[in-house]
PDB file of N, CA and C in Angstrom:
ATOM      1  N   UNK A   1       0.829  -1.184   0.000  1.00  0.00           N
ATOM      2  CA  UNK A   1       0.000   0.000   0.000  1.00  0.00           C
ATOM      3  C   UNK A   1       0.872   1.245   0.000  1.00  0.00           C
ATOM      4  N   UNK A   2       1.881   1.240   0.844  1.00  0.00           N
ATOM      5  CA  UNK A   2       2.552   2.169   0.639  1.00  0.00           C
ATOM      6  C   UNK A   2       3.964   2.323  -0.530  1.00  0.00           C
ATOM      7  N   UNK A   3       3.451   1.465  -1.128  1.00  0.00           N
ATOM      8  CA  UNK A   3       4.525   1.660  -2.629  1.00  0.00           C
ATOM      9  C   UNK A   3       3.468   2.174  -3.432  1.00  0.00           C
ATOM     10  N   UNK A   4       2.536   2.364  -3.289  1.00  0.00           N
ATOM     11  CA  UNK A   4       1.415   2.250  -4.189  1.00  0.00           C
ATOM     12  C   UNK A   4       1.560   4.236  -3.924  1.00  0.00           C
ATOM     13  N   UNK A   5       1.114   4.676  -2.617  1.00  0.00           N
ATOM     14  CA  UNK A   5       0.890   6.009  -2.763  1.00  0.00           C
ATOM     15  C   UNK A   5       2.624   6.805  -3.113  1.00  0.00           C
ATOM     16  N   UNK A   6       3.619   5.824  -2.572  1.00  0.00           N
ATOM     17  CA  UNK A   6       4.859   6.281  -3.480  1.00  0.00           C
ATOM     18  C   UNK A   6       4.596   6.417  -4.417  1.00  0.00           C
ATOM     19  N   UNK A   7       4.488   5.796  -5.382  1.00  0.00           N
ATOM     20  CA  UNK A   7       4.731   5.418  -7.006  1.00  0.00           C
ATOM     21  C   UNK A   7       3.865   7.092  -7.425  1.00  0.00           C
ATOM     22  N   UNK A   8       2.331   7.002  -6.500  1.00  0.00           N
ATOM     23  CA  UNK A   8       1.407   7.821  -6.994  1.00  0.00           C
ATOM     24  C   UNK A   8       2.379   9.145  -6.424  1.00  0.00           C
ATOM     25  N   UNK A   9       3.138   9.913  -5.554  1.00  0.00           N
ATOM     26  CA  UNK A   9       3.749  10.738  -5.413  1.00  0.00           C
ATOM     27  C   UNK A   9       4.674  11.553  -6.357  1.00  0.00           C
ATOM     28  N   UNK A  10       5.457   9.834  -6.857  1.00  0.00           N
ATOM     29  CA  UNK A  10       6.559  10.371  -8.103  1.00  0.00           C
ATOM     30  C   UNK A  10       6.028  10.729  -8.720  1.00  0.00           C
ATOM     31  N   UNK A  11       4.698   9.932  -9.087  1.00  0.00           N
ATOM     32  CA  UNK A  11       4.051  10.689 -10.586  1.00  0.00           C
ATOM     33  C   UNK A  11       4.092  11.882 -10.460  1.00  0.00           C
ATOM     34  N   UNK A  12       3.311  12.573  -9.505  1.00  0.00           N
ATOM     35  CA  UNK A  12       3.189  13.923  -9.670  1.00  0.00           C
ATOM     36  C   UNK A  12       4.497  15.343  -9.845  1.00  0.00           C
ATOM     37  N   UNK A  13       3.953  16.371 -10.701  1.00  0.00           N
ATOM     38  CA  UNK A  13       5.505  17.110 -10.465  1.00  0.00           C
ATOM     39  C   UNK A  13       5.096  17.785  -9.190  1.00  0.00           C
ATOM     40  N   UNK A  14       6.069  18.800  -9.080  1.00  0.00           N
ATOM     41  CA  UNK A  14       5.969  19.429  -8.019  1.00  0.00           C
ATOM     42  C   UNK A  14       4.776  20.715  -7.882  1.00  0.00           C
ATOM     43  N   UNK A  15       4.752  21.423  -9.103  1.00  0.00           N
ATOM     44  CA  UNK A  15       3.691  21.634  -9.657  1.00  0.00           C
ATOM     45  C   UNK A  15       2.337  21.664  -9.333  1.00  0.00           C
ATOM     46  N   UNK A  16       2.342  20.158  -9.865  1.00  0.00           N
ATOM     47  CA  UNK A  16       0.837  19.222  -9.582  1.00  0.00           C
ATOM     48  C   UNK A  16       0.549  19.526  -8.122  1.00  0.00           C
ATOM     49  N   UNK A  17       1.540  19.038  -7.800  1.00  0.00           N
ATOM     50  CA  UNK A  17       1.128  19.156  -6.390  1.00  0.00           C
ATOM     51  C   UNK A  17       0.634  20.424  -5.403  1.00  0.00           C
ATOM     52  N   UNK A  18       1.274  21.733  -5.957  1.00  0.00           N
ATOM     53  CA  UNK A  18       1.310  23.040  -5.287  1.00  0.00           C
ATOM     54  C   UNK A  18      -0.034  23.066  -5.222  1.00  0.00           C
ATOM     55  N   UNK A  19      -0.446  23.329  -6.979  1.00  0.00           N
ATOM     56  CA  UNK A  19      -1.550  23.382  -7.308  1.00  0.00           C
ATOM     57  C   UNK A  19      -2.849  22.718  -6.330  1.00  0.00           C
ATOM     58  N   UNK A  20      -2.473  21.277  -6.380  1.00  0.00           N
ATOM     59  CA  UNK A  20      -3.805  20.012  -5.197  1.00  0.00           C
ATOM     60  C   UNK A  20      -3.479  20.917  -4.093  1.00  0.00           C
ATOM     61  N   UNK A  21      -2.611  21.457  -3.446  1.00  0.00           N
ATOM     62  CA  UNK A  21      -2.554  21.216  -1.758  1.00  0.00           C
ATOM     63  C   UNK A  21      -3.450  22.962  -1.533  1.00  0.00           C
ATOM     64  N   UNK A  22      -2.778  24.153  -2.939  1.00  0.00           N
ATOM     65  CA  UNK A  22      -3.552  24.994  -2.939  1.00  0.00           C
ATOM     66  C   UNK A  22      -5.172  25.316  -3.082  1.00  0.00           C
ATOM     67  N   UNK A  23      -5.586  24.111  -4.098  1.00  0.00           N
ATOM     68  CA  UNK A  23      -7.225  23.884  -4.413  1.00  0.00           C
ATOM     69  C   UNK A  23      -8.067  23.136  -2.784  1.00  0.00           C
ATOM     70  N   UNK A  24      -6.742  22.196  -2.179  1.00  0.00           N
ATOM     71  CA  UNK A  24      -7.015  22.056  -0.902  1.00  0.00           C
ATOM     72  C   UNK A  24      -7.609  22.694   0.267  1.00  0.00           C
ATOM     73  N   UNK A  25      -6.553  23.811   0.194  1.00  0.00           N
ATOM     74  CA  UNK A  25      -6.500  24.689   0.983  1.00  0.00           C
ATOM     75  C   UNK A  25      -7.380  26.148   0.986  1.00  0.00           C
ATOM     76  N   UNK A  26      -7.684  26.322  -0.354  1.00  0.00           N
ATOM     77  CA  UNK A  26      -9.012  27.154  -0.814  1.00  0.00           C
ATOM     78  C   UNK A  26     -10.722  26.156  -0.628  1.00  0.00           C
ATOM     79  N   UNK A  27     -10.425  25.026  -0.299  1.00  0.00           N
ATOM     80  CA  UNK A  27     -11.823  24.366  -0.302  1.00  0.00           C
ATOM     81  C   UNK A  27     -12.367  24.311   1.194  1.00  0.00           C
ATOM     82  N   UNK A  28     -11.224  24.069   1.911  1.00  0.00           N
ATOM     83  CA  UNK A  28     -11.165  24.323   3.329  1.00  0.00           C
ATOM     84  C   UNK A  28     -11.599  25.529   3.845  1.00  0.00           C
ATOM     85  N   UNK A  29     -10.903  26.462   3.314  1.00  0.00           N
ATOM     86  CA  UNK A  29     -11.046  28.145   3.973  1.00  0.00           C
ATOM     87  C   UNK A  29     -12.818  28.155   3.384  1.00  0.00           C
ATOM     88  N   UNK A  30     -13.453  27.575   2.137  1.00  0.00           N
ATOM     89  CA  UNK A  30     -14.380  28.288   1.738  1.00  0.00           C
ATOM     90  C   UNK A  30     -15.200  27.205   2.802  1.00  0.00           C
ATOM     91  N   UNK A  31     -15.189  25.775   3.040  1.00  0.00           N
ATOM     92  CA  UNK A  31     -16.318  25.245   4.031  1.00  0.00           C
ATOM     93  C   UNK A  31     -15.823  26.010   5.138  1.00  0.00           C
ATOM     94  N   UNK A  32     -14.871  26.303   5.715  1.00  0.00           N
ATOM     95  CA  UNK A  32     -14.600  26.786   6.828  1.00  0.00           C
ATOM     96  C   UNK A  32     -16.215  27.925   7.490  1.00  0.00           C
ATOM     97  N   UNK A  33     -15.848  29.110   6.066  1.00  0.00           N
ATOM     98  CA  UNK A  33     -16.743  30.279   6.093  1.00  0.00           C
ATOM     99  C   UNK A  33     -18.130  29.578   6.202  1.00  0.00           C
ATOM    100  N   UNK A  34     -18.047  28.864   5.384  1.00  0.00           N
ATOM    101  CA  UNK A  34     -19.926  27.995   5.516  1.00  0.00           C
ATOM    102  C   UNK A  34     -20.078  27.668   6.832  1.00  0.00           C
ATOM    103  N   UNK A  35     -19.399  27.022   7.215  1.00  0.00           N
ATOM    104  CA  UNK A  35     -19.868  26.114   8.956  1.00  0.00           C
ATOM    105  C   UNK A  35     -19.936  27.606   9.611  1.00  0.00           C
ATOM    106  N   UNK A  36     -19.418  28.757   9.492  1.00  0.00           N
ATOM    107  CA  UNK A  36     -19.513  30.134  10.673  1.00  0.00           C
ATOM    108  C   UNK A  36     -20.562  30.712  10.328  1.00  0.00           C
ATOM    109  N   UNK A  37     -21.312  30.824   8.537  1.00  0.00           N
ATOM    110  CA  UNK A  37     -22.455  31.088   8.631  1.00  0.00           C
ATOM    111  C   UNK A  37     -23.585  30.455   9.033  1.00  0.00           C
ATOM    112  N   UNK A  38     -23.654  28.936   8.887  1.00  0.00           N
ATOM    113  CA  UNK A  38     -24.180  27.714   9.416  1.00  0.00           C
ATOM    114  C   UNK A  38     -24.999  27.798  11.205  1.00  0.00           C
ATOM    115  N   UNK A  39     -23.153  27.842  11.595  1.00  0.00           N
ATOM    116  CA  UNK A  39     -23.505  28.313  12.905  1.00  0.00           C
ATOM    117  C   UNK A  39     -24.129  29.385  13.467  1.00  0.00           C
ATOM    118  N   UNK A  40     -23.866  30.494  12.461  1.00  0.00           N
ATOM    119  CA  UNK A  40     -24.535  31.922  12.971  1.00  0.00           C
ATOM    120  C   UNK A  40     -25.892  31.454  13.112  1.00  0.00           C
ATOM    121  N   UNK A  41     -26.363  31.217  11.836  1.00  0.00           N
ATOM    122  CA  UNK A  41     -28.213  30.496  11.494  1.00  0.00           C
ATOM    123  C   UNK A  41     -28.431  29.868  12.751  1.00  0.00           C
ATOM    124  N   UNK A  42     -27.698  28.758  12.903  1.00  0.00           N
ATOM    125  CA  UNK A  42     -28.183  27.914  13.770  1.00  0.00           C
ATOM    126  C   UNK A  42     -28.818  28.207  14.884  1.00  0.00           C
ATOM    127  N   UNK A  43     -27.475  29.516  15.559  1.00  0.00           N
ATOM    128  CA  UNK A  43     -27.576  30.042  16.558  1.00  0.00           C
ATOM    129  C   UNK A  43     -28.676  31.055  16.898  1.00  0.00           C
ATOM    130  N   UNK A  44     -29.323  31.423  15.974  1.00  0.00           N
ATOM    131  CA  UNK A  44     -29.864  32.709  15.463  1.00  0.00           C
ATOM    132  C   UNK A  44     -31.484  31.791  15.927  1.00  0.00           C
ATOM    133  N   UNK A  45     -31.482  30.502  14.845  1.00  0.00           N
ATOM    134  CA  UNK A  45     -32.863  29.659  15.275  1.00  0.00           C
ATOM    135  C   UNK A  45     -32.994  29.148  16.089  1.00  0.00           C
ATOM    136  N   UNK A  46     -32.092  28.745  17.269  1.00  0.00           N
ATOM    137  CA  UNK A  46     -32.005  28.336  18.178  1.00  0.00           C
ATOM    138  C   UNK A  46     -32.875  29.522  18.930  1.00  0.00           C
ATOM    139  N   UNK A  47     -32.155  30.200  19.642  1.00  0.00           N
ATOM    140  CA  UNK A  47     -32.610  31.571  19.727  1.00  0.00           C
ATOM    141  C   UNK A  47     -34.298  32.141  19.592  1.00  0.00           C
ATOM    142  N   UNK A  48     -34.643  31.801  18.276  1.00  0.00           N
ATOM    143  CA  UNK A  48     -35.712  32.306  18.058  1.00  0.00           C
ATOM    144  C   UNK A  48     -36.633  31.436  18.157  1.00  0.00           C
ATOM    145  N   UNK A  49     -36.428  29.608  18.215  1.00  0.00           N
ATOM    146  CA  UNK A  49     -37.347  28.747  18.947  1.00  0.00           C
ATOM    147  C   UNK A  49     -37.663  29.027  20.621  1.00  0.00           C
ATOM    148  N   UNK A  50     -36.448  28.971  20.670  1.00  0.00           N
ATOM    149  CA  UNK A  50     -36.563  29.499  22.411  1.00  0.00           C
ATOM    150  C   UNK A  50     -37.507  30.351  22.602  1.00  0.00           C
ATOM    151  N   UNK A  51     -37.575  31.700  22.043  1.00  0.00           N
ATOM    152  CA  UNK A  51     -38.132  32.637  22.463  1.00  0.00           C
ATOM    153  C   UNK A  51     -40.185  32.391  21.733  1.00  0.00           C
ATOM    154  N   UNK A  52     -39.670  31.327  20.728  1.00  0.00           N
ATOM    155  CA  UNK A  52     -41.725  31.026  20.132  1.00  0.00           C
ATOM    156  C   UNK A  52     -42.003  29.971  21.528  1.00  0.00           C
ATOM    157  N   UNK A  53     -40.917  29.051  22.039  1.00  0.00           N
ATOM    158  CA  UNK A  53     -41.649  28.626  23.279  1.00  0.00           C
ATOM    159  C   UNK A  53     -41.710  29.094  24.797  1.00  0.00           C
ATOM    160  N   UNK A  54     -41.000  30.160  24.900  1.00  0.00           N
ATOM    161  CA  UNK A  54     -41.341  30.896  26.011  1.00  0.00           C
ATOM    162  C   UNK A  54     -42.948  31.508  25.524  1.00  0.00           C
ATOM    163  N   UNK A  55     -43.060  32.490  25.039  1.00  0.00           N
ATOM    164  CA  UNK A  55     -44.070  32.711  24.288  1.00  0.00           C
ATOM    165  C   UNK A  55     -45.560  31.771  24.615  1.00  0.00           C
ATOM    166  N   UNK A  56     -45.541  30.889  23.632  1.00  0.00           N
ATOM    167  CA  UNK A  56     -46.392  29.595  23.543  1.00  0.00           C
ATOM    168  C   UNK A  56     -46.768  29.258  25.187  1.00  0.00           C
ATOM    169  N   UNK A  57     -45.995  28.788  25.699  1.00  0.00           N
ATOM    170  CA  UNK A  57     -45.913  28.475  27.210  1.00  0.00           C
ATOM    171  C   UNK A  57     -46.546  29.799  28.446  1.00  0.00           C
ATOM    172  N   UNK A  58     -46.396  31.001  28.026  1.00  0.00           N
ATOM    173  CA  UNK A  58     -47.125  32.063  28.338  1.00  0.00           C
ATOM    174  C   UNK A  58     -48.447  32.349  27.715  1.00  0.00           C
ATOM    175  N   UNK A  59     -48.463  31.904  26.915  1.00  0.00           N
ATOM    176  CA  UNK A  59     -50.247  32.074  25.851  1.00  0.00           C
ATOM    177  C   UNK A  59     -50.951  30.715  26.701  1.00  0.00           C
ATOM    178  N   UNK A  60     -50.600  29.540  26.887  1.00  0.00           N
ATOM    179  CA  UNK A  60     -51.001  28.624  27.522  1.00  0.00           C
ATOM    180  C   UNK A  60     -51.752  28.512  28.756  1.00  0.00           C
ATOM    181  N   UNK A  61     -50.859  29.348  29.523  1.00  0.00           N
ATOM    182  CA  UNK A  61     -51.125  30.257  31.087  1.00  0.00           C
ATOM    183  C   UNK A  61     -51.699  31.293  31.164  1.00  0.00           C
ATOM    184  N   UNK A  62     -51.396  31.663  30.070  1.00  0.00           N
ATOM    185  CA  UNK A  62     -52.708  32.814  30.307  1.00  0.00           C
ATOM    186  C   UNK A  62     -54.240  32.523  29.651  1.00  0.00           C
ATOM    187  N   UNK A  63     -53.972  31.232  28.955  1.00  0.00           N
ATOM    188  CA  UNK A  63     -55.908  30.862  28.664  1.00  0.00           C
ATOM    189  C   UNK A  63     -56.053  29.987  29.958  1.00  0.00           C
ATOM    190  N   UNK A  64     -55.158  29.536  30.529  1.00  0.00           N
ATOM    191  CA  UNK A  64     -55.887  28.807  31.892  1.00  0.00           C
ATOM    192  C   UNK A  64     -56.260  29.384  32.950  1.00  0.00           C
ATOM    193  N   UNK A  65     -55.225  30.627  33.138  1.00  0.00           N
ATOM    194  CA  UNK A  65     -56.009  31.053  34.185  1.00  0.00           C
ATOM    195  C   UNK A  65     -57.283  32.369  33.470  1.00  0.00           C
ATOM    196  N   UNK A  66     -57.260  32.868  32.285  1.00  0.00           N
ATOM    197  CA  UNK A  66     -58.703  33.060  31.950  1.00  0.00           C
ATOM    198  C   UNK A  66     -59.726  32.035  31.894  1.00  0.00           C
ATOM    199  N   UNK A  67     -59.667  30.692  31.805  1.00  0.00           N
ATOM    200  CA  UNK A  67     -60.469  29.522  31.906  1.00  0.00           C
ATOM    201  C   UNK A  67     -60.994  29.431  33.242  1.00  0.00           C
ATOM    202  N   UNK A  68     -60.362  29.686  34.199  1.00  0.00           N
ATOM    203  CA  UNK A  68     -60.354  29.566  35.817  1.00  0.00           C
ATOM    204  C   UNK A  68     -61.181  30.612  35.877  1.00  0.00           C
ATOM    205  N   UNK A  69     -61.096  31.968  35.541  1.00  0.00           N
ATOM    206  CA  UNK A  69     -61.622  33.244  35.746  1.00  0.00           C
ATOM    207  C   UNK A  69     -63.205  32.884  35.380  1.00  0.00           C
ATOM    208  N   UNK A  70     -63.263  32.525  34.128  1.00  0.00           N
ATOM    209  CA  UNK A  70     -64.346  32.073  33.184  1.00  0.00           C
ATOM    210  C   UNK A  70     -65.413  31.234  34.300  1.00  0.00           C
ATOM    211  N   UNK A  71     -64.930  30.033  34.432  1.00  0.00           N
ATOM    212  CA  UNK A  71     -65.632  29.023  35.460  1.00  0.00           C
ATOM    213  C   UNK A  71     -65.997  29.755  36.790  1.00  0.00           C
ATOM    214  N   UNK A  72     -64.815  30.530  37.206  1.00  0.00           N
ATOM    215  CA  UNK A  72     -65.271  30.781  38.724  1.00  0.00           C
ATOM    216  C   UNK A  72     -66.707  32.366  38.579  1.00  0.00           C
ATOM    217  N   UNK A  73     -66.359  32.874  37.015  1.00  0.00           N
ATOM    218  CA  UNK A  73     -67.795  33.826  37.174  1.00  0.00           C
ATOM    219  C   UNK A  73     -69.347  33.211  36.460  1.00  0.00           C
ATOM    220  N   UNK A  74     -68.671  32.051  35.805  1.00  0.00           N
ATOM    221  CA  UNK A  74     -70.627  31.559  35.423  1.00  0.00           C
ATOM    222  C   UNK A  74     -70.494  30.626  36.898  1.00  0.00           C
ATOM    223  N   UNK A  75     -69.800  29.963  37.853  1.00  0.00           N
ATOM    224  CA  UNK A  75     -70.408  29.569  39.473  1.00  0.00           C
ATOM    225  C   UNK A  75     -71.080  30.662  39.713  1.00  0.00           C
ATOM    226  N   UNK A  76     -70.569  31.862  39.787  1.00  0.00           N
ATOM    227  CA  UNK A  76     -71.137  32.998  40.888  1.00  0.00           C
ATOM    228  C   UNK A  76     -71.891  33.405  40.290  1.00  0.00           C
ATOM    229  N   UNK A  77     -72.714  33.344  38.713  1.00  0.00           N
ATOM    230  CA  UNK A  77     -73.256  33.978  38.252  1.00  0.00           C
ATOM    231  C   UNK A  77     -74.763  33.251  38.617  1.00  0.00           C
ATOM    232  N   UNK A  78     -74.506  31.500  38.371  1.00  0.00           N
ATOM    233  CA  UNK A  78     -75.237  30.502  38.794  1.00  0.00           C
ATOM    234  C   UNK A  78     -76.146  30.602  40.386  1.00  0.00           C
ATOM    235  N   UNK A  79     -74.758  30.993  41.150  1.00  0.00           N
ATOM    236  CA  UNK A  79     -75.394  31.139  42.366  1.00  0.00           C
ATOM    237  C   UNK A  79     -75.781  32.254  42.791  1.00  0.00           C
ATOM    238  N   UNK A  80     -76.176  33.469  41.703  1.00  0.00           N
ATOM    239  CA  UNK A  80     -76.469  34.551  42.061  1.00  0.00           C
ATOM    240  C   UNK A  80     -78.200  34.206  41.634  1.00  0.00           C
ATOM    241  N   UNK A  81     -78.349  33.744  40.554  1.00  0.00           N
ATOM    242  CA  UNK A  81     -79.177  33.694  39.464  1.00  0.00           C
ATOM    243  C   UNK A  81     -80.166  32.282  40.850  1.00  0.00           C
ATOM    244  N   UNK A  82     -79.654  31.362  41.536  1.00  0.00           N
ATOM    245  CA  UNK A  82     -80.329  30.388  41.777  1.00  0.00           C
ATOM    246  C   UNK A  82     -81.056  30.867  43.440  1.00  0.00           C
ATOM    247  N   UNK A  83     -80.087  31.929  43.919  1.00  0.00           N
ATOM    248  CA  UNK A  83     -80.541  32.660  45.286  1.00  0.00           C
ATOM    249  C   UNK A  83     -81.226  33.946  45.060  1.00  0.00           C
ATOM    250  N   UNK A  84     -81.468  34.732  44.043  1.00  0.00           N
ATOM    251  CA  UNK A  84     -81.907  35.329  43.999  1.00  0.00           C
ATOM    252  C   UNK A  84     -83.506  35.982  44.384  1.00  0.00           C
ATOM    253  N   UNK A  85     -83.769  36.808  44.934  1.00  0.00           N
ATOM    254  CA  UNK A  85     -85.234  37.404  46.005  1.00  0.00           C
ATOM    255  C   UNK A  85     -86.408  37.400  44.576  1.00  0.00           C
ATOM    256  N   UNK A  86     -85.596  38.107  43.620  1.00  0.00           N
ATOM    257  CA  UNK A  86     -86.312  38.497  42.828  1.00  0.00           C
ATOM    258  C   UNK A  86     -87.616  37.125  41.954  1.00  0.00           C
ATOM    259  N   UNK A  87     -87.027  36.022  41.693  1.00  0.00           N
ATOM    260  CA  UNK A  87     -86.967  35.017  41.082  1.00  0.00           C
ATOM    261  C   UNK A  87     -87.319  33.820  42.262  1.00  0.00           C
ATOM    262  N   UNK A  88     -87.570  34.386  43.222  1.00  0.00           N
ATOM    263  CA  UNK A  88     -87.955  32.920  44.613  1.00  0.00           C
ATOM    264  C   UNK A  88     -87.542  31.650  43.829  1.00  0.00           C
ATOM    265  N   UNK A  89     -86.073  31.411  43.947  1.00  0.00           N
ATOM    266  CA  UNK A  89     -85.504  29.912  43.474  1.00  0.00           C
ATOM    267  C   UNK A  89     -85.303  29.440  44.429  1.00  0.00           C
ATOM    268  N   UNK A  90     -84.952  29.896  45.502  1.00  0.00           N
ATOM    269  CA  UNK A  90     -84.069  29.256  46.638  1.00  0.00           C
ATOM    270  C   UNK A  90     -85.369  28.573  47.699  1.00  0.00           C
TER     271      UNK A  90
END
């Protein structure tokens, strides 16, 4: 195996090679820049899920305890409506 990537070494001139290690080294720097914009995004949606489920989780709590509010005024409305003088229910 390793006569094999010899042999493939000689082939190349020196040249050849500048050239590969430079096209290398420009392919690198350009994913490099991708993964930092990548990450920016990422970071950015991360971020902005967080903040739709804080959100969400506050809209949640606030229909329950309007639900609570809701229930506890048709009781009192019930027991206004069922004691009432006017209406001899009681």
């Amino acid at each position: 195996m390793f006569n094999l990537f010899k042999n493939l070494f000689k082939m190349s001139t020196k040249q050849e090679l500048e050239q590969q290690l430079a096209d290398a080294i420009a392919v690198a720097q350009r994913l490099n820049e991708e993964n930092k914009t990548l990450k920016s995004t990422n970071d950015s949606l991360t971020a902005e899920n967080t903040s739709l489920k804080n959100d969400f989780a506050s809209a949640v709590n606030r229909v329950r305890y309007l639900d609570g509010q809701v229930k506890m005024l048709e009781s009192q409305k019930q027991s206004s409506t069922k004691f009432s003088d006017s209406d001899k229910n009681y």
